[in-house]
Protein backbone atom coordinates (compact mmCIF):
# COMPACT_ATOMS: atom_id res chain seq x y z
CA UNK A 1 -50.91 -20.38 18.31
CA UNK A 2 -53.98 -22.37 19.66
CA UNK A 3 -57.19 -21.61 18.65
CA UNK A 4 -58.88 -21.90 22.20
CA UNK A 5 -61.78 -20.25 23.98
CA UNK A 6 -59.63 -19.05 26.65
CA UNK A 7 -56.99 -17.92 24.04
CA UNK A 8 -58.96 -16.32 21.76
CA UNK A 9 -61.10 -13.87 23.76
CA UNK A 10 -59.06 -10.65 22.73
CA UNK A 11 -59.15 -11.54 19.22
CA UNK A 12 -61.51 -11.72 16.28
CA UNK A 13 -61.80 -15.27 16.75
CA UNK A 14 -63.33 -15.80 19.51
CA UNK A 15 -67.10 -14.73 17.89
CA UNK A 16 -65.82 -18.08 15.68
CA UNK A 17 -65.10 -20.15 18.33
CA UNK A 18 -68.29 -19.31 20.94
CA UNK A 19 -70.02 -20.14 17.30
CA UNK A 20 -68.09 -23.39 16.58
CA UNK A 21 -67.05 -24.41 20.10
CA UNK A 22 -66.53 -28.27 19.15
CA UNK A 23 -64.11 -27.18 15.92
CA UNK A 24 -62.30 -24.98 18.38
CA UNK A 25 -61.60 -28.21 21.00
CA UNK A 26 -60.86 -30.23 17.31
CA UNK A 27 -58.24 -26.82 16.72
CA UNK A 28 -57.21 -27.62 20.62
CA UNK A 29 -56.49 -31.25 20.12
CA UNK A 30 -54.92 -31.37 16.31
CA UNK A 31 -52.46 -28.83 17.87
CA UNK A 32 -52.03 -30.48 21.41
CA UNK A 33 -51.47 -34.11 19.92
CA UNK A 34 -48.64 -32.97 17.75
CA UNK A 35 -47.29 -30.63 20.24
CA UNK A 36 -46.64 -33.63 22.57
CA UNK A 37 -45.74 -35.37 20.05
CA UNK A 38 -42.73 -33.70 18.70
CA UNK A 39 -41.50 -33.00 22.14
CA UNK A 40 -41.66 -35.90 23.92
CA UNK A 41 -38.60 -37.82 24.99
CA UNK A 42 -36.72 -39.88 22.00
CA UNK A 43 -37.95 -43.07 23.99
CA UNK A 44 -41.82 -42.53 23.63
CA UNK A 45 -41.66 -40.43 20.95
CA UNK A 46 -42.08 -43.71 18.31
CA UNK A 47 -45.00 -44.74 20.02
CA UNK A 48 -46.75 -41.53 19.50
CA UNK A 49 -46.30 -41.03 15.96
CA UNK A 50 -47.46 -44.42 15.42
CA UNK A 51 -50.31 -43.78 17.54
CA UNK A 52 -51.32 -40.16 15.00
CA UNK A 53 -50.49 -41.80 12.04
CA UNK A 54 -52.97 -44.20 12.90
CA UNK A 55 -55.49 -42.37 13.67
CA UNK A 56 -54.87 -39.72 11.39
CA UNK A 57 -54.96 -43.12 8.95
CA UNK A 58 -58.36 -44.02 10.27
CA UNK A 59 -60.22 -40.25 10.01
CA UNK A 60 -59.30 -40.22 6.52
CA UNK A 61 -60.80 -43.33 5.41
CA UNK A 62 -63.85 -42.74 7.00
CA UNK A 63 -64.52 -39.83 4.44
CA UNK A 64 -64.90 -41.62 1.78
CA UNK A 65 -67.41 -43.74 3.11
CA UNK A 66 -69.38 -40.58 4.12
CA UNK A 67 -68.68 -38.71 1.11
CA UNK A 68 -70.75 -41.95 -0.64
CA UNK A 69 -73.43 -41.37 1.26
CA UNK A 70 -73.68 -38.24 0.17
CA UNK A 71 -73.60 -39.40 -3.83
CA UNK A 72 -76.39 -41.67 -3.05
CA UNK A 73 -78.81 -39.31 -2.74
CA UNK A 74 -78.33 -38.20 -6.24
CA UNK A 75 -80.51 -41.26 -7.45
CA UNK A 76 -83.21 -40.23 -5.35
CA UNK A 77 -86.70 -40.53 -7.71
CA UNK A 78 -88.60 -38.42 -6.09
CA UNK A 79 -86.06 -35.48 -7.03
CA UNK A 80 -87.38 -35.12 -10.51
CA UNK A 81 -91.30 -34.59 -9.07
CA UNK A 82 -90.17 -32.03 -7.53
CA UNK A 83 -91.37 -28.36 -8.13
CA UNK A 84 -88.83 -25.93 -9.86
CA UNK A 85 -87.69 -24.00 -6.51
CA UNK A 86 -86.43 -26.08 -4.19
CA UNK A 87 -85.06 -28.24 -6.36
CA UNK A 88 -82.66 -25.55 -7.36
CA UNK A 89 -81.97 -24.67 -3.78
CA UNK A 90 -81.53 -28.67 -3.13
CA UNK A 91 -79.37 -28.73 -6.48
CA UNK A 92 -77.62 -25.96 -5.31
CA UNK A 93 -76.65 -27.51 -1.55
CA UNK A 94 -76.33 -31.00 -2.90
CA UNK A 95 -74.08 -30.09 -5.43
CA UNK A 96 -71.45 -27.82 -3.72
CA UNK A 97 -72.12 -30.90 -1.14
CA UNK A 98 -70.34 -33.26 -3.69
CA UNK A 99 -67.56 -30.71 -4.31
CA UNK A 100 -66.97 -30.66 -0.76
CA UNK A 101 -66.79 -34.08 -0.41
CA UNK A 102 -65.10 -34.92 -3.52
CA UNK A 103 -62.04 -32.18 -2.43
CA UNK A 104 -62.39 -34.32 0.96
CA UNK A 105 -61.65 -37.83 -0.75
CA UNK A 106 -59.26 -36.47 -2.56
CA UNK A 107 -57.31 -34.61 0.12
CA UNK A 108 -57.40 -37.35 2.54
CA UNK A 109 -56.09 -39.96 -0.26
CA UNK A 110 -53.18 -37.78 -1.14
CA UNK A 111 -52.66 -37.75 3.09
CA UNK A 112 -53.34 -41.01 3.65
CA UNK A 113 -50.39 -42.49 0.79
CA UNK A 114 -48.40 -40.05 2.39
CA UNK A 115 -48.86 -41.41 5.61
CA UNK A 116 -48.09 -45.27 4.18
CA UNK A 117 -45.50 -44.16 2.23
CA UNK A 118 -43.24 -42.66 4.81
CA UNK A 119 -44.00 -45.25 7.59
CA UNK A 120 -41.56 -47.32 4.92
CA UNK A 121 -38.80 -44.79 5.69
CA UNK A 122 -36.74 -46.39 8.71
CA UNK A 123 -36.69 -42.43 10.24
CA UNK A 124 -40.22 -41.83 9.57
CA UNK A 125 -40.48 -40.67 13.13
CA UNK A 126 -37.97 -38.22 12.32
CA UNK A 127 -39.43 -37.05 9.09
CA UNK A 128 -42.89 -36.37 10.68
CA UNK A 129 -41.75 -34.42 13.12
CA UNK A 130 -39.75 -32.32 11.17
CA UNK A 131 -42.74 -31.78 8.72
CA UNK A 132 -45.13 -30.98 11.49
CA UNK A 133 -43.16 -28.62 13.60
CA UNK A 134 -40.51 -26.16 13.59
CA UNK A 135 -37.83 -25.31 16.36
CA UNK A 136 -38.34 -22.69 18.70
CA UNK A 137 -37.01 -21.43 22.24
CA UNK A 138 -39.74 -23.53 24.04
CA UNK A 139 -38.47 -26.78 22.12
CA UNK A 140 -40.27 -27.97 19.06
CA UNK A 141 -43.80 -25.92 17.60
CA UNK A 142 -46.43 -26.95 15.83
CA UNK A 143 -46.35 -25.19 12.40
CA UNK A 144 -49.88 -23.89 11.93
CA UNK A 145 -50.30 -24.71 8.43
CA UNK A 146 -49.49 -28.44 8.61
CA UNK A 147 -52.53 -28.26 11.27
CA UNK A 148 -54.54 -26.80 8.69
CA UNK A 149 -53.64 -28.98 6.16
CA UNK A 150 -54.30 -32.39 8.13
CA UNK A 151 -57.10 -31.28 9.30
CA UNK A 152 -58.44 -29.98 5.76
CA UNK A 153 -60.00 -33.26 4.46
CA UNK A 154 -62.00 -33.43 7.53
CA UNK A 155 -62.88 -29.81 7.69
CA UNK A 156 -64.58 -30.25 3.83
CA UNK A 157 -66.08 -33.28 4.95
CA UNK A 158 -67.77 -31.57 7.51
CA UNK A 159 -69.09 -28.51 4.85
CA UNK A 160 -69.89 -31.96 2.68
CA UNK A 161 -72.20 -32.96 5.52
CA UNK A 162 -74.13 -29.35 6.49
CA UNK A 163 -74.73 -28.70 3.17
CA UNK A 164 -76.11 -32.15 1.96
CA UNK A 165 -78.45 -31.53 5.36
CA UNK A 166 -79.79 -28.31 4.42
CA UNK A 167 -80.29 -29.68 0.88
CA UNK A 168 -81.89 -32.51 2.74
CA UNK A 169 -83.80 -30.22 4.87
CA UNK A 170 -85.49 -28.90 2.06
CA UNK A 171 -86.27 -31.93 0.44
CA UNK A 172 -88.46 -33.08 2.88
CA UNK A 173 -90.03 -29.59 3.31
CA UNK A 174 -91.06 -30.17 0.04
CA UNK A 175 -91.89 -33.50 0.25
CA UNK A 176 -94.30 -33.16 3.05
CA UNK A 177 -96.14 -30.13 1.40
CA UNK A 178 -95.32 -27.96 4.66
CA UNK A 179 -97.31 -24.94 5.22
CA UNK A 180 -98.79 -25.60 1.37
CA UNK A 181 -102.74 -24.47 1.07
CA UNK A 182 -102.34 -28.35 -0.97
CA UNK A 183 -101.55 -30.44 2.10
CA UNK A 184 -102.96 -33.38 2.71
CA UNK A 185 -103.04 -35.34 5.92
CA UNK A 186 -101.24 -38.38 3.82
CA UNK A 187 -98.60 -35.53 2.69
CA UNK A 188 -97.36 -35.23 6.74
CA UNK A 189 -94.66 -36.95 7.78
């Protein structure tokens, strides 16, 4: 099952994908890549789980480096100035930000020795393709759930990110003094 906007018109989904149209063409392309991949011809078949393990390889890592950014802001100074309400609500965001992104590094490590680990396996190929799909009539199918699960690390990566921006967002709300009867021209950004 692909999670398109052309598929998923007579279903519940589609309110989520007219919502989220760029993770629906992600959806599209997770499944399409590994679609091809497990049914192409024995001769290029090598070539193209090469080619997703290395970009699967190269996502992962940059999470981490993202998920860093995202504990920087922790040392901030000007957090503890702050006044008692939006630094709970900035608390709050930034917080389940660093869950987010900590469940991120930690999912795409576990993927990414994984991914190392059976490229030393002389049928690696084989054993990719057997993890990722399933047989069926049509030839091989994409099993749903590995989808889900490679795609996981980036999918909390991407919660690690909108949260840490609406924490962010109210941060400099009440940095600047917005809409406050105390604002001062120096207090505008």
């Amino acid at each position: 099952m692909c999670i398109s906007l052309q598929g998923a018109k007579s279903s519940l989904l589609y309110g989520w994908v007219k919502l989220l149209p760029l993770h629906a063409a992600a959806w599209d392309v997770a499944h399409l890549s590994v679609s091809q991949m497990v049914n192409a011809p024995d001769a290029t078949r090598p070539q193209l789980v090469k080619a997703w393990r290395e970009s699967i390889l190269a996502q992962l890592s940059q999470g981490a480096v993202m998920s860093a950014a995202v504990v920087g802001s922790f040392s901030w100074p000007s957090i503890s100035t702050m006044s008692t309400v939006p630094l709970i609500m900035i608390r709050i965001t930034w917080y389940s930000s660093l869950v987010c992104g900590i469940m991120a590094v930690a999912t795409a490590l576990q993927q990414s020795v994984f991914l190392v680990r059976v490229g030393c396996v002389s049928d690696s190929e084989l054993l990719i393709c057997r993890l990722l799909s399933s047989d069926s009539a049509q030839g091989r199918r994409p099993r749903q759930h590995q989808i889900f699960v490679w795609q996981a690390a980036v999918g909390m990566l991407e919660w690690c990110i909108f949260l840490w921006i609406g924490g962010y967002i109210v941060f400099i709300w009440d940095q600047t003094l917005i809409l406050q009867r105390s604002q001062q021209t120096s207090d505008q950004v």
